[in-house]
Protein backbone atom coordinates (compact mmCIF):
# COMPACT_ATOMS: atom_id res chain seq x y z
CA UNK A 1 0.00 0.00 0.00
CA UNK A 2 2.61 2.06 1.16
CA UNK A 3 4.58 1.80 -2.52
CA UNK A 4 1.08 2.58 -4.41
CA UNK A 5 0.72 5.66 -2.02
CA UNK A 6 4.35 6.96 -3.51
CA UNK A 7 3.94 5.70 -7.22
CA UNK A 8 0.47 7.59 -7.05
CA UNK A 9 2.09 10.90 -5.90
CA UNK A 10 4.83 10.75 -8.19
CA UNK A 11 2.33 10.64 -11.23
CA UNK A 12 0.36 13.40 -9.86
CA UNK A 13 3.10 15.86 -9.33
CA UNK A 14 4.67 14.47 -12.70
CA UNK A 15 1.73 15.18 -14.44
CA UNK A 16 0.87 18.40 -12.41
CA UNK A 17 4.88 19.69 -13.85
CA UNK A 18 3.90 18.82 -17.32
CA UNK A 19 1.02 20.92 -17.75
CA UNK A 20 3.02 23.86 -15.62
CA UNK A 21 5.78 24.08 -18.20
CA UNK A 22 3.33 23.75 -21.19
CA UNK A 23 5.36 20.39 -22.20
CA UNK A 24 1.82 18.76 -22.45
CA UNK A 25 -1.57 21.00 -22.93
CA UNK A 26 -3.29 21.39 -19.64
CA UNK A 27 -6.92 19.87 -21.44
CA UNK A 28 -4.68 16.62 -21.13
CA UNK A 29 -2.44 16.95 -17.96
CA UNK A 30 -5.22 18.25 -15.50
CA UNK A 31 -7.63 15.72 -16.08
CA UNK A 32 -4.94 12.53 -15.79
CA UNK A 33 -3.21 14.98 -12.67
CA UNK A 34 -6.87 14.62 -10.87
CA UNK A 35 -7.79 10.81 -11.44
CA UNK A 36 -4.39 10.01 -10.36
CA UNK A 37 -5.20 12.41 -6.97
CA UNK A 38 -8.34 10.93 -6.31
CA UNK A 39 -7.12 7.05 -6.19
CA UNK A 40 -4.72 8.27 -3.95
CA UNK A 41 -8.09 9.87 -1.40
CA UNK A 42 -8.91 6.72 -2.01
CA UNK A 43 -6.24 4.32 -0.97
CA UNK A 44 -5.97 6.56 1.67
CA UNK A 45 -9.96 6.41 2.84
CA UNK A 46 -9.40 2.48 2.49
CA UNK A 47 -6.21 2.93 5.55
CA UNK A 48 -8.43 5.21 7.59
CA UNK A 49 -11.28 2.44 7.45
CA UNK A 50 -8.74 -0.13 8.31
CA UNK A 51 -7.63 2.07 11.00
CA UNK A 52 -11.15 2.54 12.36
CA UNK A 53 -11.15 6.18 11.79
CA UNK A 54 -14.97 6.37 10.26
CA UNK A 55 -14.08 10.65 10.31
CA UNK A 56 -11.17 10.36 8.18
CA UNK A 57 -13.09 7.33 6.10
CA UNK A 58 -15.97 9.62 5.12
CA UNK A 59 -14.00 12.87 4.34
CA UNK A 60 -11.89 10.73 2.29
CA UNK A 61 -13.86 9.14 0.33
CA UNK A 62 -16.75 11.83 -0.20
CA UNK A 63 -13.99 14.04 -1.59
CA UNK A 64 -12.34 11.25 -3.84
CA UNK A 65 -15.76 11.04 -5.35
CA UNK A 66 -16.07 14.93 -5.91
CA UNK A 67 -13.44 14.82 -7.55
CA UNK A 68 -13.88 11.89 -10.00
CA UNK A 69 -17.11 14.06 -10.93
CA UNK A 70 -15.21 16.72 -11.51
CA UNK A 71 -12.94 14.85 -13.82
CA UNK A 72 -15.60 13.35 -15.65
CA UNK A 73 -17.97 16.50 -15.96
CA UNK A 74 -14.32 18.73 -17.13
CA UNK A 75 -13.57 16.06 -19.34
CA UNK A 76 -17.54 15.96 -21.37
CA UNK A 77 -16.84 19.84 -21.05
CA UNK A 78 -13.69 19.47 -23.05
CA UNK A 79 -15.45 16.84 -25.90
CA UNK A 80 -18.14 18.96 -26.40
């Protein structure tokens, strides 16, 4: 878990740097920079239920999932 955690960060700020210095267009590096984000709220909600923090578990995960919509609804945005 604790290696997913760190490969999951790695892509975010990776991908979070390529839109920054215009090497890829930000329609493409924003989306892929917030999917990778969210799996990480949720690997993390999935340690705070293991932990028996039900808190941490719902913040977690509520905001994983706002942020998959937003990835989804900025992503029909950008087809359309």
């Amino acid at each position: 878990m604790k290696i997913a955690k760190i490969i999951l960060s790695i892509i975010t700020m990776f991908f979070a740097t390529l839109g920054l210095v215009k090497i890829l267009s930000l329609d493409i590096a924003i989306p892929l920079m917030l999917v990778s984000l969210a799996t990480l709220l949720l690997l993390r909600s999935v340690e705070y239920k293991n932990n028996r923090d039900k808190g941490g578990f719902i913040i977690t995960c509520l905001t994983a999932v706002f942020v998959y919509v937003v990835v989804i609804r900025l992503t029909f945005n950008l087809l359309i």
